[in-house]
C-alpha atoms as a PDB file:
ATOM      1  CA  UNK A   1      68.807 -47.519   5.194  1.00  0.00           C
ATOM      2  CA  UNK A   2      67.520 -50.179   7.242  1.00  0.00           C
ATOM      3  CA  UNK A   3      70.182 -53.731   7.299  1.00  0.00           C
ATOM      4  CA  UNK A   4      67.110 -55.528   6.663  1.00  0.00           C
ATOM      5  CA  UNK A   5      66.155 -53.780   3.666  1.00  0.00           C
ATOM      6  CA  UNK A   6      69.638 -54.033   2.014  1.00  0.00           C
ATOM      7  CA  UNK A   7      69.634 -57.632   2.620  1.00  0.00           C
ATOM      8  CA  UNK A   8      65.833 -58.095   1.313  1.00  0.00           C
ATOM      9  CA  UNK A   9      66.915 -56.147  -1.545  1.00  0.00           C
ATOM     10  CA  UNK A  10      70.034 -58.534  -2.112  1.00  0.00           C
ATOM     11  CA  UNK A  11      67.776 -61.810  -2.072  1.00  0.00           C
ATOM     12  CA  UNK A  12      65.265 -60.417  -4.591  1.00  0.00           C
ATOM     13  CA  UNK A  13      68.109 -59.637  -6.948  1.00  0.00           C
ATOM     14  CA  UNK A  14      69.193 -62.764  -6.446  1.00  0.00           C
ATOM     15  CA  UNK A  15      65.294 -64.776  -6.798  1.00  0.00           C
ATOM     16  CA  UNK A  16      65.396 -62.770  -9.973  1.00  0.00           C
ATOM     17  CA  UNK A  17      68.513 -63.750 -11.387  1.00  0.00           C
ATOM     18  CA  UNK A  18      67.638 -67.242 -10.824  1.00  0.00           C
ATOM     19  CA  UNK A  19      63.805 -66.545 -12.530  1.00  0.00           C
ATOM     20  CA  UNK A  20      65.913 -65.126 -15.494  1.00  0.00           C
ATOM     21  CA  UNK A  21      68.300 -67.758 -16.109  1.00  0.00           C
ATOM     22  CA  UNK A  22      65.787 -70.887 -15.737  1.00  0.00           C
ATOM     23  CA  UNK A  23      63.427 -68.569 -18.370  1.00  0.00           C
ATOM     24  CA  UNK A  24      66.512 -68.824 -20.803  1.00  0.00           C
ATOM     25  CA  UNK A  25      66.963 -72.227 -19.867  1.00  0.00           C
ATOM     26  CA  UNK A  26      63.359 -73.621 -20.550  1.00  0.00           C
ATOM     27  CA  UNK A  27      63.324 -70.760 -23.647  1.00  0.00           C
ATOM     28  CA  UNK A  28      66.369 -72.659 -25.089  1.00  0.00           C
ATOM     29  CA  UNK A  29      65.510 -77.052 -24.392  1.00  0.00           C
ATOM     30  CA  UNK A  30      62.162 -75.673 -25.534  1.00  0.00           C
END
């Protein structure tokens, strides 16, 4: 396991995360 890959892997996670909770957010004021 490459250190690059682990830390690519962490940002996605986290770029999802954020996708997920501004769909709820828009999802909910809408």
């Amino acid at each position: 396991m490459n250190v690059w890959s682990i830390i690519l892997q962490g940002i996605v996670r986290q770029l999802r995360n954020l996708m997920k909770r501004r769909r709820y957010n828009m999802c909910m004021i809408g």
